[in-house]
C-alpha atoms as a PDB file:
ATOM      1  CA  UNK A   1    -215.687 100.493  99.490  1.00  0.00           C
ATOM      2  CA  UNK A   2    -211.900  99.239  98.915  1.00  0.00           C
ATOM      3  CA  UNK A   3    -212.532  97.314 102.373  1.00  0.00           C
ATOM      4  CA  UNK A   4    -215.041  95.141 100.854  1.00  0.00           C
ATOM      5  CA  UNK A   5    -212.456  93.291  98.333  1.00  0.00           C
ATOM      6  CA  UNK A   6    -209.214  93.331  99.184  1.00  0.00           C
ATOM      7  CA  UNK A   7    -205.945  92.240  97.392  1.00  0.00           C
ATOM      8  CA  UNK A   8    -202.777  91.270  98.868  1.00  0.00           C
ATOM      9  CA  UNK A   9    -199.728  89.871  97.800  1.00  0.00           C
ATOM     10  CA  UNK A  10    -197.166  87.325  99.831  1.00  0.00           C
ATOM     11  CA  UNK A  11    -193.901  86.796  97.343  1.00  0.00           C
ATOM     12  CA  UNK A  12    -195.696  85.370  94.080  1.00  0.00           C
ATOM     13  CA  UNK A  13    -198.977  84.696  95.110  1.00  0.00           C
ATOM     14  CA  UNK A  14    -201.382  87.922  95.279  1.00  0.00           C
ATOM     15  CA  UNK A  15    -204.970  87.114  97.046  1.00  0.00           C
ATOM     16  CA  UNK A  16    -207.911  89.007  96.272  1.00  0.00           C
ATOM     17  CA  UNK A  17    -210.823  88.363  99.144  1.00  0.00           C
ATOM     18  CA  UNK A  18    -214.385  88.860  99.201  1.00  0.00           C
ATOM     19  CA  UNK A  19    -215.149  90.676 102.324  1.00  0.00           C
ATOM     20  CA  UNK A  20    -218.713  90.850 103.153  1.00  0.00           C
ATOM     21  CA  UNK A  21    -218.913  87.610 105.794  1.00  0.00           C
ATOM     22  CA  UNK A  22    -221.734  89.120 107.336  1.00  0.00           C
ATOM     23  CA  UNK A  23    -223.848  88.140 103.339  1.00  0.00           C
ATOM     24  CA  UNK A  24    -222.029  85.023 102.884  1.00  0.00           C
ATOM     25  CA  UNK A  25    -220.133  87.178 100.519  1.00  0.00           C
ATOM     26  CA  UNK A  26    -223.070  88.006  98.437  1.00  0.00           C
ATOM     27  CA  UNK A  27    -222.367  91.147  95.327  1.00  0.00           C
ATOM     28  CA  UNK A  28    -223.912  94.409  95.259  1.00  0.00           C
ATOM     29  CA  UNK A  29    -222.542  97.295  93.235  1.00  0.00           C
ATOM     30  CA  UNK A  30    -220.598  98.246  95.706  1.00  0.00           C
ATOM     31  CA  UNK A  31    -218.504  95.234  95.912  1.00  0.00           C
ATOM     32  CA  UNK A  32    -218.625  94.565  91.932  1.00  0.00           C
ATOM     33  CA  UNK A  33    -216.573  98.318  91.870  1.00  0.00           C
ATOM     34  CA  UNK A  34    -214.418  96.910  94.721  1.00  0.00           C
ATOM     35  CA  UNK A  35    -213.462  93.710  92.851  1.00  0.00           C
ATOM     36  CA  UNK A  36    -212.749  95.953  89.725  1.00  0.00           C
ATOM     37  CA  UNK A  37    -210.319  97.864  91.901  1.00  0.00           C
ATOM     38  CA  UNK A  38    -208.710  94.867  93.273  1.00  0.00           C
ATOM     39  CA  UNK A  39    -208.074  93.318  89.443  1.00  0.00           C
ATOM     40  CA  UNK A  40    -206.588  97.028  88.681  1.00  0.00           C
ATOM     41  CA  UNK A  41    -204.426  96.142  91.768  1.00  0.00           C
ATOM     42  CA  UNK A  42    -203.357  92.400  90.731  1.00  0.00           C
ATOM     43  CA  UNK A  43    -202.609  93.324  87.354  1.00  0.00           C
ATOM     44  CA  UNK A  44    -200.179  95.878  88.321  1.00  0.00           C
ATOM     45  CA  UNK A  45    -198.420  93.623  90.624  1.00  0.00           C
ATOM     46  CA  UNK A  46    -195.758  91.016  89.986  1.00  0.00           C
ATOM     47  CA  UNK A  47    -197.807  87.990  91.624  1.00  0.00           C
ATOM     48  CA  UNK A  48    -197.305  85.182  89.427  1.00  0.00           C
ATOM     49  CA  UNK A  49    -200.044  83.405  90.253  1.00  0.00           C
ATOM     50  CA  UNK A  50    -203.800  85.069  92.401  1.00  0.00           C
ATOM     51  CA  UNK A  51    -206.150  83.213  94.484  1.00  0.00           C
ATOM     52  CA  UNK A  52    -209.588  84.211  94.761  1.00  0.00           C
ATOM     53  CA  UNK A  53    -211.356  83.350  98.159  1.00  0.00           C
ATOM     54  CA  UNK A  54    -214.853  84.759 100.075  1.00  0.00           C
ATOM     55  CA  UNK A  55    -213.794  86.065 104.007  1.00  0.00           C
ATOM     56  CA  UNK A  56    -215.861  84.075 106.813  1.00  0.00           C
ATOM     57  CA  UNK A  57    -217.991  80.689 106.249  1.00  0.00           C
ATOM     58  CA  UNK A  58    -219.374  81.328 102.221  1.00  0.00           C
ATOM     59  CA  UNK A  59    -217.208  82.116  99.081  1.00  0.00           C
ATOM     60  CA  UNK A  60    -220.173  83.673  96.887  1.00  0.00           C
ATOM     61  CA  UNK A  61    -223.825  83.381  97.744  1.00  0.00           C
ATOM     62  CA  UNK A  62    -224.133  85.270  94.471  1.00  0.00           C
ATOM     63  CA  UNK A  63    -225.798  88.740  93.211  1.00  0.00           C
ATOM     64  CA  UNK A  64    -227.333  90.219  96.503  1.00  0.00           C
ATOM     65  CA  UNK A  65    -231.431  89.746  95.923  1.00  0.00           C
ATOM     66  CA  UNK A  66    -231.942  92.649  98.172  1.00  0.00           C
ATOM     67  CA  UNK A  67    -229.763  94.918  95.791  1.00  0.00           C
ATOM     68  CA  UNK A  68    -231.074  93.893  92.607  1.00  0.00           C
ATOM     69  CA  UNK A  69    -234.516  93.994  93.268  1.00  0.00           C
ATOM     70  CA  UNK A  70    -234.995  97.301  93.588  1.00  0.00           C
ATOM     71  CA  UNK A  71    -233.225  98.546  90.900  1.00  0.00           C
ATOM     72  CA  UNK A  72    -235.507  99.355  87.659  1.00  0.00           C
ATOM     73  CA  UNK A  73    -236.103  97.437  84.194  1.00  0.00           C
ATOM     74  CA  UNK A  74    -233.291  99.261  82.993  1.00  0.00           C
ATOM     75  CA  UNK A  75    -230.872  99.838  85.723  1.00  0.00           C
ATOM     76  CA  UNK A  76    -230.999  95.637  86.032  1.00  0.00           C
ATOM     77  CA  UNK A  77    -229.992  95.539  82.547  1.00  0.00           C
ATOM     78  CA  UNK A  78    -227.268  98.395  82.465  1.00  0.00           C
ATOM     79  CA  UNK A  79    -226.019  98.761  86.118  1.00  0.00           C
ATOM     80  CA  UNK A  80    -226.409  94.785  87.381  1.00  0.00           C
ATOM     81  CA  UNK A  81    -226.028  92.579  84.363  1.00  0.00           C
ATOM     82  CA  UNK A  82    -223.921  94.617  81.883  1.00  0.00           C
ATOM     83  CA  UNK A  83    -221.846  95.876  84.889  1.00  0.00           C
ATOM     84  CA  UNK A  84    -221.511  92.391  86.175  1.00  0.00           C
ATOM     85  CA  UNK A  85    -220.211  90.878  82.926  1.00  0.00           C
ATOM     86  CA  UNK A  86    -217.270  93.645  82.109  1.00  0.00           C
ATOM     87  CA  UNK A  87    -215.659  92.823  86.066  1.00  0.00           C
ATOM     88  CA  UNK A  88    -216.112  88.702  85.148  1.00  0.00           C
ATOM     89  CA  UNK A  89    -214.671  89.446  82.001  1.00  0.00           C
ATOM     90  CA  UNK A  90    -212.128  91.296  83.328  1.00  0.00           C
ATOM     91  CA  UNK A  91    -211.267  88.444  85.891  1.00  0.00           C
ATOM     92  CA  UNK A  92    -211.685  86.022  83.110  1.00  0.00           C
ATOM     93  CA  UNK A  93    -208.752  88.117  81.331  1.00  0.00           C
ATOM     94  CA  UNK A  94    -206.755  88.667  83.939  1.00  0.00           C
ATOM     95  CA  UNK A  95    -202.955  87.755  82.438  1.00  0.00           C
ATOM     96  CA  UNK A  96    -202.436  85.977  86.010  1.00  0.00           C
ATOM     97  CA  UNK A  97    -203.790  82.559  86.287  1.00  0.00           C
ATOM     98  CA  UNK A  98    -206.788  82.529  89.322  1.00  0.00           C
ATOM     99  CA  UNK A  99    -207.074  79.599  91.601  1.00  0.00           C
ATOM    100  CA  UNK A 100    -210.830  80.135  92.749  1.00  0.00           C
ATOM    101  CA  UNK A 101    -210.779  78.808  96.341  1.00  0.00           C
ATOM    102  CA  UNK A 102    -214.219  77.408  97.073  1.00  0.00           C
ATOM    103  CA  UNK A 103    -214.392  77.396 101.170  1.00  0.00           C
ATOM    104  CA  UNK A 104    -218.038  78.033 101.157  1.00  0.00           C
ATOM    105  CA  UNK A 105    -220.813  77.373  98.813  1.00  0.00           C
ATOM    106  CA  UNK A 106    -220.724  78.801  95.504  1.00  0.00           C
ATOM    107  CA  UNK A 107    -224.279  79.579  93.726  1.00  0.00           C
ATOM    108  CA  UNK A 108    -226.015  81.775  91.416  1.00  0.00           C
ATOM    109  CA  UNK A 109    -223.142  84.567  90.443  1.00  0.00           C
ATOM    110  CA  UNK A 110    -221.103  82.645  93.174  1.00  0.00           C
ATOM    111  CA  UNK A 111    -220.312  79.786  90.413  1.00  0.00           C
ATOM    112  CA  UNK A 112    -220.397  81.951  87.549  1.00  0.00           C
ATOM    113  CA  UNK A 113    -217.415  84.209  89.176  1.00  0.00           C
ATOM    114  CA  UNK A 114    -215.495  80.699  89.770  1.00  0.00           C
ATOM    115  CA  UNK A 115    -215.672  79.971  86.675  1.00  0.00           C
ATOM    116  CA  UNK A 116    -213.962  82.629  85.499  1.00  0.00           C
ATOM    117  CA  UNK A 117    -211.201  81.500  87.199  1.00  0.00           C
ATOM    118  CA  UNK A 118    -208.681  79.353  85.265  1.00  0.00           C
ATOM    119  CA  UNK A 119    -208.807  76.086  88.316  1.00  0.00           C
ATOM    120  CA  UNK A 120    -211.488  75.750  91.240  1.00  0.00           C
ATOM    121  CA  UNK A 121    -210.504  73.728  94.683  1.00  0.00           C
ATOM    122  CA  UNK A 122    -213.874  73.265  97.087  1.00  0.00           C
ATOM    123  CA  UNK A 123    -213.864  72.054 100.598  1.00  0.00           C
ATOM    124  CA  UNK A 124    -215.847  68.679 100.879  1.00  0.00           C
ATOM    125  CA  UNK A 125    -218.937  70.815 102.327  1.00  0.00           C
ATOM    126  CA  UNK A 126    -219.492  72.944  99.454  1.00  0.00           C
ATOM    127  CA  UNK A 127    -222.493  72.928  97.119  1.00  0.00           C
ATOM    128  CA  UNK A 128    -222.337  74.442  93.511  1.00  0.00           C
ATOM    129  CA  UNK A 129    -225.434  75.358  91.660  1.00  0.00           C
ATOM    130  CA  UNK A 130    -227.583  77.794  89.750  1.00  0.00           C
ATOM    131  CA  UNK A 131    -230.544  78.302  91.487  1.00  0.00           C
ATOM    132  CA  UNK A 132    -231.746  81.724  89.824  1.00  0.00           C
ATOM    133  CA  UNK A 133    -234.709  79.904  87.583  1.00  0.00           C
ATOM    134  CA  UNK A 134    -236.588  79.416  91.192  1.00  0.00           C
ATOM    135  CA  UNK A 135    -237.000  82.925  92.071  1.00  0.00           C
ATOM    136  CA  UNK A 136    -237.971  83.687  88.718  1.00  0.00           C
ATOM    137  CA  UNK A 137    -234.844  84.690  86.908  1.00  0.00           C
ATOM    138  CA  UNK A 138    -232.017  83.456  84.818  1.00  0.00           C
ATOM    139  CA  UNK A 139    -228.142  83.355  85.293  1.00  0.00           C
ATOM    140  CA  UNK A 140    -227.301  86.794  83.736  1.00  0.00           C
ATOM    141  CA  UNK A 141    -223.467  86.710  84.504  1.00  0.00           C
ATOM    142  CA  UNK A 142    -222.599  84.640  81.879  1.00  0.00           C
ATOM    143  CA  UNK A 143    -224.053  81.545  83.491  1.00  0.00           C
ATOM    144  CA  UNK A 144    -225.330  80.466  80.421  1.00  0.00           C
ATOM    145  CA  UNK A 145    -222.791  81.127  78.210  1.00  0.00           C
ATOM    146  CA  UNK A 146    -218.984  81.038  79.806  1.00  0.00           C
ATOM    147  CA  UNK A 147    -219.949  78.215  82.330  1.00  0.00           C
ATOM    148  CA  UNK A 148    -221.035  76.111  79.211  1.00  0.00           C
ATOM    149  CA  UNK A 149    -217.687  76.364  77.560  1.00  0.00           C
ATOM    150  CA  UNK A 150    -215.821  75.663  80.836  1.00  0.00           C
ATOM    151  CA  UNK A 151    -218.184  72.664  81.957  1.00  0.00           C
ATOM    152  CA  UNK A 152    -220.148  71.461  79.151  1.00  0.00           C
ATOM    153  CA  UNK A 153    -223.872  72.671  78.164  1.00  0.00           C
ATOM    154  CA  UNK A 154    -225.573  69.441  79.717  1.00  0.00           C
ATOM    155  CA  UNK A 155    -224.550  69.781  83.403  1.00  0.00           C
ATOM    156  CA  UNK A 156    -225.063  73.564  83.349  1.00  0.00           C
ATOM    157  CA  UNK A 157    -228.800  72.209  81.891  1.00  0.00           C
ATOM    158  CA  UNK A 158    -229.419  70.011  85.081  1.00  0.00           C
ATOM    159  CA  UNK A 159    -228.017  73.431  87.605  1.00  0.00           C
ATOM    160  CA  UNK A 160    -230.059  76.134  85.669  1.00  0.00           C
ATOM    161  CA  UNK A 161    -232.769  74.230  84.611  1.00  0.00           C
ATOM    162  CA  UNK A 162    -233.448  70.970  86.287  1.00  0.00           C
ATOM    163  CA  UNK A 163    -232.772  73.174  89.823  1.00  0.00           C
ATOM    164  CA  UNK A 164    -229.401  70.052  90.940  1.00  0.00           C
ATOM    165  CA  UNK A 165    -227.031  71.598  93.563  1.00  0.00           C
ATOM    166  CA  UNK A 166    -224.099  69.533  93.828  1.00  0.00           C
ATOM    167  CA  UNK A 167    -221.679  68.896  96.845  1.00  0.00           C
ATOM    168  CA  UNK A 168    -217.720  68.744  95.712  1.00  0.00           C
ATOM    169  CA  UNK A 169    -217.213  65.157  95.341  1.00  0.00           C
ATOM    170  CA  UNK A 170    -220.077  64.988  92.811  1.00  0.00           C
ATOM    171  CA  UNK A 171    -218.820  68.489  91.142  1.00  0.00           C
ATOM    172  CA  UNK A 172    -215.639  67.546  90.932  1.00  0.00           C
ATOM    173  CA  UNK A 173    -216.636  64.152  88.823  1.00  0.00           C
ATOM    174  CA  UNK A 174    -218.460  66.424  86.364  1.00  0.00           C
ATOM    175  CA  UNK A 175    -215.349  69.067  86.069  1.00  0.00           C
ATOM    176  CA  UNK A 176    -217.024  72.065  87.689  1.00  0.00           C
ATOM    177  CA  UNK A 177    -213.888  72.077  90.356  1.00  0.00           C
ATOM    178  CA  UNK A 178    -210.810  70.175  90.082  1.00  0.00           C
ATOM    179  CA  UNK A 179    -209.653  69.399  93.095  1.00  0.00           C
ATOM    180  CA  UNK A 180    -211.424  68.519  96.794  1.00  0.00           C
ATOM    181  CA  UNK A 181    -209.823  68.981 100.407  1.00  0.00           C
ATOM    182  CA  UNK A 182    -211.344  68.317 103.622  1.00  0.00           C
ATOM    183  CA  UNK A 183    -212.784  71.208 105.402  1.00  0.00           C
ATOM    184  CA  UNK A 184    -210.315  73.879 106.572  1.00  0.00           C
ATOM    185  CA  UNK A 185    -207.712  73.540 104.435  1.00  0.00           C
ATOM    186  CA  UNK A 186    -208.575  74.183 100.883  1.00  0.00           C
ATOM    187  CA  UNK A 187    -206.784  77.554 101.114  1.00  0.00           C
ATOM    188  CA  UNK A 188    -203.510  76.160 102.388  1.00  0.00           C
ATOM    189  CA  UNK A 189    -203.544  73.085  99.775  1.00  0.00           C
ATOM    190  CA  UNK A 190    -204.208  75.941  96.731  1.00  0.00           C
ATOM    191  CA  UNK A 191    -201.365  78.540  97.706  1.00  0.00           C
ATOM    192  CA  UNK A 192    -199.239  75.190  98.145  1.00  0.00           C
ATOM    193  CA  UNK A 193    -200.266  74.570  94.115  1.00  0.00           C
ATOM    194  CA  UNK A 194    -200.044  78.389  93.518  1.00  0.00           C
ATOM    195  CA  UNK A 195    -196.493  77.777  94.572  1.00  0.00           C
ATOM    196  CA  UNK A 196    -196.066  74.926  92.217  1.00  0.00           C
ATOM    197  CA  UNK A 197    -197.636  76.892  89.332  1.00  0.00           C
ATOM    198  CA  UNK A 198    -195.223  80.285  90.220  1.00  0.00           C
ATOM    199  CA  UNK A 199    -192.539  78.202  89.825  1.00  0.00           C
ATOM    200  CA  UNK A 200    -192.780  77.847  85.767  1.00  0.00           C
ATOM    201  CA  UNK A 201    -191.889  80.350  83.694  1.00  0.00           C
ATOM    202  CA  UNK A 202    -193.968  83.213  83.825  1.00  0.00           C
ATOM    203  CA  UNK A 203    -194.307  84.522  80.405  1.00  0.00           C
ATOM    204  CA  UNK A 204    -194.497  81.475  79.194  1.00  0.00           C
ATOM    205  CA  UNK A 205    -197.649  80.638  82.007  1.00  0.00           C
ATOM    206  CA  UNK A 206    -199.145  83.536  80.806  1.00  0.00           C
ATOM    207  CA  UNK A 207    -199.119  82.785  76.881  1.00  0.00           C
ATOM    208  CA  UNK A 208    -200.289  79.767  77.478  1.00  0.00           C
ATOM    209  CA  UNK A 209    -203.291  80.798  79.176  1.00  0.00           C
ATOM    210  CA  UNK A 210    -203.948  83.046  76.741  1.00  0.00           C
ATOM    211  CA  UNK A 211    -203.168  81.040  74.007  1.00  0.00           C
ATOM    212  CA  UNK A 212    -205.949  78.846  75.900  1.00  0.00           C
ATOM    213  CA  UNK A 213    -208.215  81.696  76.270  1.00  0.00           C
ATOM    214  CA  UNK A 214    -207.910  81.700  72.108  1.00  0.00           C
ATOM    215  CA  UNK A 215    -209.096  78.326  71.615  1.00  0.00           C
ATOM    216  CA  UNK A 216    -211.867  78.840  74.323  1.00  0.00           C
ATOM    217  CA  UNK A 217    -213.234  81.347  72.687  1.00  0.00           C
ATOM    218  CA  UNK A 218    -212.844  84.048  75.902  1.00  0.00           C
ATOM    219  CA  UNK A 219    -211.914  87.262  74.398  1.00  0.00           C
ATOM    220  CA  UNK A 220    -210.169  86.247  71.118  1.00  0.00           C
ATOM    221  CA  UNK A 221    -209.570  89.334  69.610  1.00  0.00           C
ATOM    222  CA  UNK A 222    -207.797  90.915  72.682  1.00  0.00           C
ATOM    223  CA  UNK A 223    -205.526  87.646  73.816  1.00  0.00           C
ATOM    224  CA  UNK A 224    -204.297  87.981  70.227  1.00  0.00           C
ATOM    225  CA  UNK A 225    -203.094  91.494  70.274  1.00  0.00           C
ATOM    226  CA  UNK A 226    -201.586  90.736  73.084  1.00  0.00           C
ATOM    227  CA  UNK A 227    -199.610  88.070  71.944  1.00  0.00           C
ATOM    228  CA  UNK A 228    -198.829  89.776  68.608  1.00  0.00           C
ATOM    229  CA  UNK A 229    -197.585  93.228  70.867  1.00  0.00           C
ATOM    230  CA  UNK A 230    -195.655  91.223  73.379  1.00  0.00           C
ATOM    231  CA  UNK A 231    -193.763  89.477  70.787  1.00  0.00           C
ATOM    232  CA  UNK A 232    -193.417  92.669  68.878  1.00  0.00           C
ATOM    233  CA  UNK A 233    -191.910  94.179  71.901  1.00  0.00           C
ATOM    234  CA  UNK A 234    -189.477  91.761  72.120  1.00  0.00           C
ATOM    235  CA  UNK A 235    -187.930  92.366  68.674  1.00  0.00           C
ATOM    236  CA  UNK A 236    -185.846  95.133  67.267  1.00  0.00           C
ATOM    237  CA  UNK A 237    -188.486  96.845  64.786  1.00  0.00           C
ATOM    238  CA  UNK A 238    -189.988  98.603  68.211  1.00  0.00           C
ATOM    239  CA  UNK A 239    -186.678  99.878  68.967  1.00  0.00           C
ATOM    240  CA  UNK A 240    -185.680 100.550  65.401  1.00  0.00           C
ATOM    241  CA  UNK A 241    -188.874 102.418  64.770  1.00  0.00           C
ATOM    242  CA  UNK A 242    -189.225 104.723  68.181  1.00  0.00           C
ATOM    243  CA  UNK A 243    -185.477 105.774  67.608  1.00  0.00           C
ATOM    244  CA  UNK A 244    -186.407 106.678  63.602  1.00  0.00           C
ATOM    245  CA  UNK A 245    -189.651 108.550  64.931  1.00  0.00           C
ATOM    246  CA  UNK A 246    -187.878 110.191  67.262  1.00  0.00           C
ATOM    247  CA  UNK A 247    -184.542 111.117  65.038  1.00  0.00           C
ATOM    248  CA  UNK A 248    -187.527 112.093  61.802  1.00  0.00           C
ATOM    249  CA  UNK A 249    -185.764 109.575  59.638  1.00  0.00           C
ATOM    250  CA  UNK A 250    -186.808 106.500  57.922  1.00  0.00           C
ATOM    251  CA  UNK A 251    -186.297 103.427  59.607  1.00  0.00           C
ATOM    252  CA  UNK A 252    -183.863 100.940  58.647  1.00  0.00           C
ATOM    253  CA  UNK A 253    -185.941  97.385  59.907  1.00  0.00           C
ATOM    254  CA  UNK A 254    -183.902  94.555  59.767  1.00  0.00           C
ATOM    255  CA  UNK A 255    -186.471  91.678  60.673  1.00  0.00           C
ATOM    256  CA  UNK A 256    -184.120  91.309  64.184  1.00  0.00           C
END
């Protein structure tokens, strides 16, 4: 299972990759627990920055039709869509920012797992859409609701509803991606502005995309605990109180 996503690291840029060329990268369970296990992996590291790319010609063809379909009324709802939404959110969250590298088309759950990253680069090939409404169901990982706050509710209306796939040129005038190579080298022009990016401070980078995350709206609660602890941390009322716990004393804080 760890075979079909993968994360590696080269100096400050980790890579996690789809590997399932052989579906165009399409998710089943299988590779949702993967990808869990390769965000365990990438937040543990010390990669600045993580790129998130499919293996072969497709980044993400989307949920796997063929895996979902036979799963019952409520092993969709509990195993697919609620399973689904804690590994976006968990790339949403991830304290790295994610340069979603868009080498092959990116539909259905394809799109809605770029957009949790924080910047998308497509090849000029590439078409973005939503087309779950014609097979009779509706984006259910957070299609509806995180790619609205990232691109605006009336193009996500014209994907999910209105059935428009776009190629790059035309997504990247309505902000789904935000930057367009030719064909082949969309990978090499994002680890070249991963590089850029790993260059800034990287506390810093990462309260600021939290601090982002806050204003977004994507998990407010826990990017503000983690500001509060980190700054916390880096005070001496942490130290003052562990060494007072430890000594059974009363601690002597002096707002340090």
């Amino acid at each position: 299972m760890a075979d079909l996503v993968t994360f590696e690291q080269n100096g400050p840029i980790g890579t996690i990759t789809l590997r399932r060329p052989e579906k165009f990268n399409a998710l089943d369970i299988a590779m949702l627990d993967a990808l869990n296990a390769a965000l365990d992996a990438a937040e543990q590291s010390d990669a600045r920055v993580v790129l998130l790319r499919g293996e072969g010609k497709g980044f993400c063809a989307g949920g796997d039709v063929e895996a979902w379909s036979r799963l019952s009324a409520a092993d969709f709802q509990i195993k697919w869509v609620r399973h689904g939404h804690r590994v976006f959110d968990r790339l949403a969250r991830l304290r790295q920012p994610v340069i979603a590298v868009l080498s092959g088309h990116a539909l259905g759950g394809g799109l809605e797992l770029a957009a949790c990253a924080d910047f998308r680069v497509a090849e000029s090939h590439v078409k973005i859409g939503l087309p779950e409404t014609s097979i009779g169901v509706v984006p259910g990982w957070s299609g509806t609701q995180r790619t609205v706050r990232r691109f605006g509710a009336q193009i996500v209306r014209r994907m999910a509803l209105g059935g428009e796939i776009f190629l790059a040129d035309e997504a990247l005038l309505h902000g789904l991606v935000d930057k367009v190579f030719r064909t082949g080298s969309a990978l090499e022009e994002a680890r070249a502005w991963a590089l850029r990016i790993a260059a800034r401070g990287p506390l810093a980078t990462e309260a600021a995309k939290m601090m982002i995350g806050i204003a977004e709206g994507e998990e407010v609660s826990h990017a503000a605990e983690a500001l509060a602890s980190g700054f916390i941390a880096m005070t001496g009322d942490l130290q003052a109180g562990i060494s007072a716990f430890k000594e059974k004393r009363a601690a002597a804080f002096e707002r340090e």
